[in-house]
C-alpha atoms as a PDB file:
ATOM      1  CA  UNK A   1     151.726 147.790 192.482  1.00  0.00           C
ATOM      2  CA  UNK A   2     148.419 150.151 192.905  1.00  0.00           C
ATOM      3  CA  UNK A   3     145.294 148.634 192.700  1.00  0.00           C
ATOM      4  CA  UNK A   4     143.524 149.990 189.867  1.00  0.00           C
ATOM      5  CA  UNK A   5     140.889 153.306 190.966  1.00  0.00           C
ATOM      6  CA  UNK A   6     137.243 152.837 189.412  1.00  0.00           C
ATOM      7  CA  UNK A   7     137.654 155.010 186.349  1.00  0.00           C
ATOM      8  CA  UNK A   8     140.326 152.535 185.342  1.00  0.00           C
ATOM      9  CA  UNK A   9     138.393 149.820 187.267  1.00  0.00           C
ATOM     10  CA  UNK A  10     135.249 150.198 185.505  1.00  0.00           C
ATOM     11  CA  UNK A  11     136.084 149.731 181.975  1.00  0.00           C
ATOM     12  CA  UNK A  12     138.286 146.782 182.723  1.00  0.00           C
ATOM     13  CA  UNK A  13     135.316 145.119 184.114  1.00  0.00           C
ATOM     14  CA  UNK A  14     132.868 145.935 181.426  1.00  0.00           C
ATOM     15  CA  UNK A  15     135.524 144.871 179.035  1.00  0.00           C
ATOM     16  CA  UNK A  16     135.903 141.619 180.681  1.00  0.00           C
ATOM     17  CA  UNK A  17     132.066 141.011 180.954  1.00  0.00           C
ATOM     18  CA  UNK A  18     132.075 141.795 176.830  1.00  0.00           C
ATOM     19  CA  UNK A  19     134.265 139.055 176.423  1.00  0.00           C
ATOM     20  CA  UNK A  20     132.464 136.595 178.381  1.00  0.00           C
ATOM     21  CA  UNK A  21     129.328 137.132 176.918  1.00  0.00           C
ATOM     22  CA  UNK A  22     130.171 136.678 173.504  1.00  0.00           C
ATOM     23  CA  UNK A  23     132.471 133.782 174.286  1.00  0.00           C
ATOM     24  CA  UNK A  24     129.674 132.286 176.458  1.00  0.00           C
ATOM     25  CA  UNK A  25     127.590 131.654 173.338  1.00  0.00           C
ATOM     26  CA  UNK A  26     129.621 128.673 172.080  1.00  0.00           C
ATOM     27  CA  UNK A  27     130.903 127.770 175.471  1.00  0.00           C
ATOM     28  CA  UNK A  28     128.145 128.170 178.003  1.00  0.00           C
ATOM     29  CA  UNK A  29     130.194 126.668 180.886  1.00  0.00           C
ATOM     30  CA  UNK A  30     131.610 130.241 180.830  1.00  0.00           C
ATOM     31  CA  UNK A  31     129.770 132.713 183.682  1.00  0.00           C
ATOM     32  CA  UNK A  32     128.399 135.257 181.735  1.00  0.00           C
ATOM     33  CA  UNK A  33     125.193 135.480 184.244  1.00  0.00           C
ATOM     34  CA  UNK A  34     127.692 135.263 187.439  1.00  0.00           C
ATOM     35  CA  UNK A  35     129.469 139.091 185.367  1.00  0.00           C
ATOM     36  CA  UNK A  36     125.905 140.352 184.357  1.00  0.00           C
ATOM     37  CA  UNK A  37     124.691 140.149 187.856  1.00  0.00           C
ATOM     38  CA  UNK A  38     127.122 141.247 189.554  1.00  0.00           C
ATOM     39  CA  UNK A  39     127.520 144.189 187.574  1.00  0.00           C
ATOM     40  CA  UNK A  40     124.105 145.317 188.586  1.00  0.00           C
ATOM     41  CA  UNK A  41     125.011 144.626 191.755  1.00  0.00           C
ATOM     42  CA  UNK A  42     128.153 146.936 191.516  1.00  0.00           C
ATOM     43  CA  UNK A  43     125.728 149.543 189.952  1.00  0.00           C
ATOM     44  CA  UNK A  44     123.615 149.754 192.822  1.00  0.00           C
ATOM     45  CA  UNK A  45     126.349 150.083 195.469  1.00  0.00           C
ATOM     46  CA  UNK A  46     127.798 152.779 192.737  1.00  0.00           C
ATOM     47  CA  UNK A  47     130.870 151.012 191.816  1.00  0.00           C
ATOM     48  CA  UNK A  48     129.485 151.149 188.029  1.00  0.00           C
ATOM     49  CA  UNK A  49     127.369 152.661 186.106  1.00  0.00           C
ATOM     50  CA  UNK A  50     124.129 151.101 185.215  1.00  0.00           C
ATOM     51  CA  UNK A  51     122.881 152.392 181.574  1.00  0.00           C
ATOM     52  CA  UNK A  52     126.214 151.676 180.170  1.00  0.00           C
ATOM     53  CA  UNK A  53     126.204 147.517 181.455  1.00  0.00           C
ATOM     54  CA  UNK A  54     123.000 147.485 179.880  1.00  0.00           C
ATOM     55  CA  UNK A  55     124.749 148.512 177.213  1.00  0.00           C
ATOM     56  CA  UNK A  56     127.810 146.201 177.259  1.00  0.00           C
ATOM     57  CA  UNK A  57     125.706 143.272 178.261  1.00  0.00           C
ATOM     58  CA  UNK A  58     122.952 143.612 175.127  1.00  0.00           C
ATOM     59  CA  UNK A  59     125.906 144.367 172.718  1.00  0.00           C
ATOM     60  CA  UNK A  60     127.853 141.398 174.111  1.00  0.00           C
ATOM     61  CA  UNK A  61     124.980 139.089 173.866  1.00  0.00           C
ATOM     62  CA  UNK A  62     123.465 140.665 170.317  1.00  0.00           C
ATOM     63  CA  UNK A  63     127.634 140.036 168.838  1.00  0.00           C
ATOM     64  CA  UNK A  64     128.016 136.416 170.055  1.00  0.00           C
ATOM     65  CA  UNK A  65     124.665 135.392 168.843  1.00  0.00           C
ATOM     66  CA  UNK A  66     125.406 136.661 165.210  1.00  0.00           C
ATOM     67  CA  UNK A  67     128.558 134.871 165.359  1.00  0.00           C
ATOM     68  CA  UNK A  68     127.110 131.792 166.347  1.00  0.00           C
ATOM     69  CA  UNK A  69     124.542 132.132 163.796  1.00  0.00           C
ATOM     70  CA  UNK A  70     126.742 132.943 160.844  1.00  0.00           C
ATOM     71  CA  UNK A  71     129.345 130.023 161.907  1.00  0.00           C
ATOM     72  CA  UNK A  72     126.150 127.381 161.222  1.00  0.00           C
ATOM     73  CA  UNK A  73     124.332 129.300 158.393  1.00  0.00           C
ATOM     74  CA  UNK A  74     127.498 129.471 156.243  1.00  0.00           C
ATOM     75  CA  UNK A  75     128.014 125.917 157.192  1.00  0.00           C
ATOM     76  CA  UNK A  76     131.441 127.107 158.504  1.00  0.00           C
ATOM     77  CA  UNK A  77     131.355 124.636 161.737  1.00  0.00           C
ATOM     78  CA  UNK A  78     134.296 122.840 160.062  1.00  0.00           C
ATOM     79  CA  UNK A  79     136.498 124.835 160.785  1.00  0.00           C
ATOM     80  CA  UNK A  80     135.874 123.864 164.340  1.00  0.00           C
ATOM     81  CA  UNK A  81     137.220 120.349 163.626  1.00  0.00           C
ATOM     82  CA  UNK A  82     140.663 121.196 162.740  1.00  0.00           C
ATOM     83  CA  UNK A  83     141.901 121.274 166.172  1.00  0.00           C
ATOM     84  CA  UNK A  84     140.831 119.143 169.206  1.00  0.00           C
ATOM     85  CA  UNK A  85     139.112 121.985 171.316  1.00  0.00           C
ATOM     86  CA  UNK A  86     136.897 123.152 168.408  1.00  0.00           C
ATOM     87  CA  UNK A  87     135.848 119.177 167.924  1.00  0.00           C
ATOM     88  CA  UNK A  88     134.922 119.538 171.602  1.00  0.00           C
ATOM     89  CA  UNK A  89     133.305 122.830 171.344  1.00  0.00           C
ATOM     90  CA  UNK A  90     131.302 121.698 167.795  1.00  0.00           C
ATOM     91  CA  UNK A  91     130.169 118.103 169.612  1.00  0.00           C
ATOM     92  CA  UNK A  92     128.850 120.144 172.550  1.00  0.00           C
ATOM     93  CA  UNK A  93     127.017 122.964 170.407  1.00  0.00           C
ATOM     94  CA  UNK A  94     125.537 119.675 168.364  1.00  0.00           C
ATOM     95  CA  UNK A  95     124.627 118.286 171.625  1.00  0.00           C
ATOM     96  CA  UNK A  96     122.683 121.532 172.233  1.00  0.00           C
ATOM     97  CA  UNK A  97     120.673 121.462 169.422  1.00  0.00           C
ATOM     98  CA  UNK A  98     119.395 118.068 169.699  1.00  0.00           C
ATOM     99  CA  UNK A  99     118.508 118.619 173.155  1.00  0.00           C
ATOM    100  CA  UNK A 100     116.630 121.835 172.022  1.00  0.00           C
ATOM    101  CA  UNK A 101     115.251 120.966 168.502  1.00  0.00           C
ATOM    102  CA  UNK A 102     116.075 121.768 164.614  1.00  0.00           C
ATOM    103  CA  UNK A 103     113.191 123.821 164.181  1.00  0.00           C
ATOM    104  CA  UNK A 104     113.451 127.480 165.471  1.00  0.00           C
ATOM    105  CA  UNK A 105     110.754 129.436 166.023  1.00  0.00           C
ATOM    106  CA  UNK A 106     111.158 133.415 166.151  1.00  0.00           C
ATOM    107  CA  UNK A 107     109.906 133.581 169.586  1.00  0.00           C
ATOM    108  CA  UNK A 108     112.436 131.147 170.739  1.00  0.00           C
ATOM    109  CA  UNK A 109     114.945 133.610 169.502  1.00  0.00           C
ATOM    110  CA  UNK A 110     113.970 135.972 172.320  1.00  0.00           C
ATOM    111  CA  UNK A 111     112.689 133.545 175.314  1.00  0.00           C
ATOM    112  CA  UNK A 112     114.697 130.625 175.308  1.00  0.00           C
ATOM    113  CA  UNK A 113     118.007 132.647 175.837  1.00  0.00           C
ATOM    114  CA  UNK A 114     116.614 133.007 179.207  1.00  0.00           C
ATOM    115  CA  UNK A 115     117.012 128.462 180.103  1.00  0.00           C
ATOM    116  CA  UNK A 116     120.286 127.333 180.725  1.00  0.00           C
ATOM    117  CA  UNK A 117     122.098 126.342 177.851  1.00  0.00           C
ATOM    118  CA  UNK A 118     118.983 128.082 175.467  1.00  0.00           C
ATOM    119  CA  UNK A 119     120.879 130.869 174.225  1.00  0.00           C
ATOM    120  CA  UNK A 120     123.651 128.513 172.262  1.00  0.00           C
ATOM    121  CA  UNK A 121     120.699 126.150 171.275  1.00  0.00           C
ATOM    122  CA  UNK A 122     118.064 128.717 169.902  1.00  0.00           C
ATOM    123  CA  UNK A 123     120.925 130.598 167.847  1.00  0.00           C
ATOM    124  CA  UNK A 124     122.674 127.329 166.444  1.00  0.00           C
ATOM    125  CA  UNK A 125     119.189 126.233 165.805  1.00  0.00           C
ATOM    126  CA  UNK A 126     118.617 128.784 163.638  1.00  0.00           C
ATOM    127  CA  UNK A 127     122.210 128.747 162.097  1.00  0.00           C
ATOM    128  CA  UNK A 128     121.247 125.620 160.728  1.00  0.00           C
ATOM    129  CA  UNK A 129     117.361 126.132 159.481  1.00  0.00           C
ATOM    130  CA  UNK A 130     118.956 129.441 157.772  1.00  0.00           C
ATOM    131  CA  UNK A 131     116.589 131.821 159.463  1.00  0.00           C
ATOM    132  CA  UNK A 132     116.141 135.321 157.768  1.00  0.00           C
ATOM    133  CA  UNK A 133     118.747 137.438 158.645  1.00  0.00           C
ATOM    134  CA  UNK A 134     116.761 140.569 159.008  1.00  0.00           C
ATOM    135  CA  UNK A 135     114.106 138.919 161.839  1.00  0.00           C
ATOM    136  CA  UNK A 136     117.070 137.213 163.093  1.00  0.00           C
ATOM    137  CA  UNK A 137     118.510 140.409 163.817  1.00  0.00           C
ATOM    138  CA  UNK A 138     115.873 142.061 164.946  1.00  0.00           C
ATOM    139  CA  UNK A 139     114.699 139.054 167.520  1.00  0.00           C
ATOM    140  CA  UNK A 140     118.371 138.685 168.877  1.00  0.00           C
ATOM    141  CA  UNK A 141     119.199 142.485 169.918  1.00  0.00           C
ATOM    142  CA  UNK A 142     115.803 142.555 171.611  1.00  0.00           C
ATOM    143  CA  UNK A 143     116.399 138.887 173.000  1.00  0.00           C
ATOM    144  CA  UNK A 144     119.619 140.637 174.433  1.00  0.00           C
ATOM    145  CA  UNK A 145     118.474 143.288 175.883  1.00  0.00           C
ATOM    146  CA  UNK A 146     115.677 141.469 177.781  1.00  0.00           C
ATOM    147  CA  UNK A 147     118.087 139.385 179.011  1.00  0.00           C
ATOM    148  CA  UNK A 148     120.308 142.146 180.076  1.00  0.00           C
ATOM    149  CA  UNK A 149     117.990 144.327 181.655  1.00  0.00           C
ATOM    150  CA  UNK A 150     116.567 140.750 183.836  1.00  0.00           C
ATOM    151  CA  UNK A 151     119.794 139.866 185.388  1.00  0.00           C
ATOM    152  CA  UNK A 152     121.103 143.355 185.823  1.00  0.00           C
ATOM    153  CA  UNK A 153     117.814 144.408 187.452  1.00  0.00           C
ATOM    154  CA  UNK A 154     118.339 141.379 189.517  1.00  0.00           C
ATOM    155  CA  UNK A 155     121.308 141.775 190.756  1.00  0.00           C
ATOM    156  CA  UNK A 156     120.768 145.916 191.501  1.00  0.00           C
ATOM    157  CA  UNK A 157     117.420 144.796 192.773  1.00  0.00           C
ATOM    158  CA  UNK A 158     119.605 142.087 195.253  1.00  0.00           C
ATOM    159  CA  UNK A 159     122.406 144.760 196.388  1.00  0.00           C
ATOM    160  CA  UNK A 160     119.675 147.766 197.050  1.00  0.00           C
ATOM    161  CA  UNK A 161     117.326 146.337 199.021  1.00  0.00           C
ATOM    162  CA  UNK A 162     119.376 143.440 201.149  1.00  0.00           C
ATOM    163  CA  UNK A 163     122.160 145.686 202.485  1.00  0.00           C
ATOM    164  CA  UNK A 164     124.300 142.771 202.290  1.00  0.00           C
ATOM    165  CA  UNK A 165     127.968 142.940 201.476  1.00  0.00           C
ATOM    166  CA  UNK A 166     128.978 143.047 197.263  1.00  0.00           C
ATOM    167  CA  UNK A 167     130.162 139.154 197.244  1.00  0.00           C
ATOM    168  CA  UNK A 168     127.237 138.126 199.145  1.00  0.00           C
ATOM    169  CA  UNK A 169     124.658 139.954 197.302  1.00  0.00           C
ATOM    170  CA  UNK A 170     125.852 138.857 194.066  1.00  0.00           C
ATOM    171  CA  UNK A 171     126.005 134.777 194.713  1.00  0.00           C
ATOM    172  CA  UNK A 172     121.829 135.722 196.320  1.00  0.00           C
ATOM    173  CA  UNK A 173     121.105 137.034 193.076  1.00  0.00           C
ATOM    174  CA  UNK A 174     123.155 134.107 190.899  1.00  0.00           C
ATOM    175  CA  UNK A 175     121.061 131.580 193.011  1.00  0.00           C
ATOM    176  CA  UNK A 176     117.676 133.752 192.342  1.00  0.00           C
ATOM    177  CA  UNK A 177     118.263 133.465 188.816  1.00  0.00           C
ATOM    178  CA  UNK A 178     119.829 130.035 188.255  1.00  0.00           C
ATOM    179  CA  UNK A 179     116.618 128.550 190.526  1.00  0.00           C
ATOM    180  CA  UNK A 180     114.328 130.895 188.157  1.00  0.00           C
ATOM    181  CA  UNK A 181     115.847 129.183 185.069  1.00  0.00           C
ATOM    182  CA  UNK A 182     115.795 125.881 186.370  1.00  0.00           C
ATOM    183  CA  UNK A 183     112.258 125.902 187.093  1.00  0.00           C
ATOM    184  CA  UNK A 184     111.030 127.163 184.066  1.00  0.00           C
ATOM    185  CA  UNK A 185     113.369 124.091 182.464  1.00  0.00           C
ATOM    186  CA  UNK A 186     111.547 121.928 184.294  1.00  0.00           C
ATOM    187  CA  UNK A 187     108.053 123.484 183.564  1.00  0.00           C
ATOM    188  CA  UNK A 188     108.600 123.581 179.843  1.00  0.00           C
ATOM    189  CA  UNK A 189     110.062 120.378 179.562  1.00  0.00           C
ATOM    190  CA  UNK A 190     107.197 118.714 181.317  1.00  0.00           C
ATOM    191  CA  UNK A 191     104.890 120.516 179.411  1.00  0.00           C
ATOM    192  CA  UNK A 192     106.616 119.188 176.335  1.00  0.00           C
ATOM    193  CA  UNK A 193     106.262 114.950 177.715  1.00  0.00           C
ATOM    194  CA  UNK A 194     102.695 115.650 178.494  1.00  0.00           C
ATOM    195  CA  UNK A 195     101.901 116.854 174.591  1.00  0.00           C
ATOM    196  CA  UNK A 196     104.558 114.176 173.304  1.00  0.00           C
ATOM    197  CA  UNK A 197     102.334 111.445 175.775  1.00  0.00           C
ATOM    198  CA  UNK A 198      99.201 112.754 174.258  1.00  0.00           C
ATOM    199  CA  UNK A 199     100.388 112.741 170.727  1.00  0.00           C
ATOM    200  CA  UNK A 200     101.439 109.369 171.018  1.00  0.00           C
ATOM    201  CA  UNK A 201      98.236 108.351 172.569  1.00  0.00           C
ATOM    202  CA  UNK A 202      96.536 109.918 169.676  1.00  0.00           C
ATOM    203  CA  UNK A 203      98.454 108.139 167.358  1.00  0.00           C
ATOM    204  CA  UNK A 204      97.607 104.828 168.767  1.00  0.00           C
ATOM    205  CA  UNK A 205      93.510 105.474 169.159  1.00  0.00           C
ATOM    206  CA  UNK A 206      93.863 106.398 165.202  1.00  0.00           C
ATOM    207  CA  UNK A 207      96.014 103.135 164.702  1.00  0.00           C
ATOM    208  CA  UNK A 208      93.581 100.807 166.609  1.00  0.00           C
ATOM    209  CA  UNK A 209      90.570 102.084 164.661  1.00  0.00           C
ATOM    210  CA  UNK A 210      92.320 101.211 160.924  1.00  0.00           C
ATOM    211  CA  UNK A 211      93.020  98.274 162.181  1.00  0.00           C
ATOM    212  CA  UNK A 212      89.306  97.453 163.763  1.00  0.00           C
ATOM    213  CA  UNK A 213      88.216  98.745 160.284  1.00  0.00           C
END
């Protein structure tokens, strides 16, 4: 059996990456970073070529997000609980959106995508609030290709300037972004207590001075 050459080789890939991406959406266990990134990191060691990942990985992301969003704004997420892997699948995309919030805003449509787990919550979020599909749209595709164009310049970024062997260069630039993510999880999320603790507080000054009056 012959090992596939890279015209063959390349298209296989991209085709698999597609899938992932879109799939990743409702299941975000699935690596669609750990494809993205390595692609650039294929791209600068010339095993693919770079405009057209860009390509696959903004379309990818841009189709699973409007399929996503459509399955919650036509309230179609029953479907989902006819077999025992869609109840899974709908309890964990619920999960999501509680975590995240029920009220989308339009720039969460482009930045969250880039926490883990914020791309399934932002679009589900506004599934369910029954955002405008025009801005929706418009937010997602250039919510995609941000998010394309970050991980594929970090993984070319990773394989050009280390010199280090594909596999090697590609789990550098999964850790890069994963710790990236993670800390801006943590930022946001702090920053979020802090102006729940301070609403709160607020709240009880306003309570103790109806009550003193």
């Amino acid at each position: 059996m012959e090992i596939p050459g890279p015209d063959l080789a390349m298209p296989l890939y991209f085709l698999l990456m597609f899938t992932i991406i879109v799939v990743d959406v409702v299941l975000p266990v699935v690596p669609s970073e750990l494809m993205v990134i390595a692609a650039g990191t294929m791209a600068s060691h010339g095993n693919l070529f770079l405009p057209a990942a860009v390509l696959v990985a903004t379309t990818g992301s841009w189709v699973g997000d409007l399929a996503l969003f459509m399955l919650f704004r036509r309230r179609l997420t029953h479907w989902l609980d006819r077999f025992r892997w869609g109840r899974s699948v709908h309890s964990g995309l619920r999960r999501a959106v509680e975590k995240a919030g029920k009220s989308p805003t339009y720039a969460g449509l482009v930045a969250v995508r880039f926490l883990p787990g914020g791309r399934t919550a932002s679009v589900a979020a506004a599934g369910i609030a029954e955002v405008a599909l025009r801005p929706f749209l418009v937010l997602t595709a250039l919510g995609a290709c941000l998010w394309a164009a970050w991980l594929l310049g970090l993984g070319y970024l990773t394989g050009a300037s280390t010199g280090l062997p594909l596999w090697v260069s590609v789990v550098l630039g999964t850790a890069v972004g994963t710790l990236v993510g993670l800390v801006t999880a943590a930022v946001l999320g702090l920053r979020q207590r802090r102006r729940a603790k301070a609403a709160g507080a607020g709240e009880t000054e306003e309570a103790a001075g109806s009550d003193s009056r």
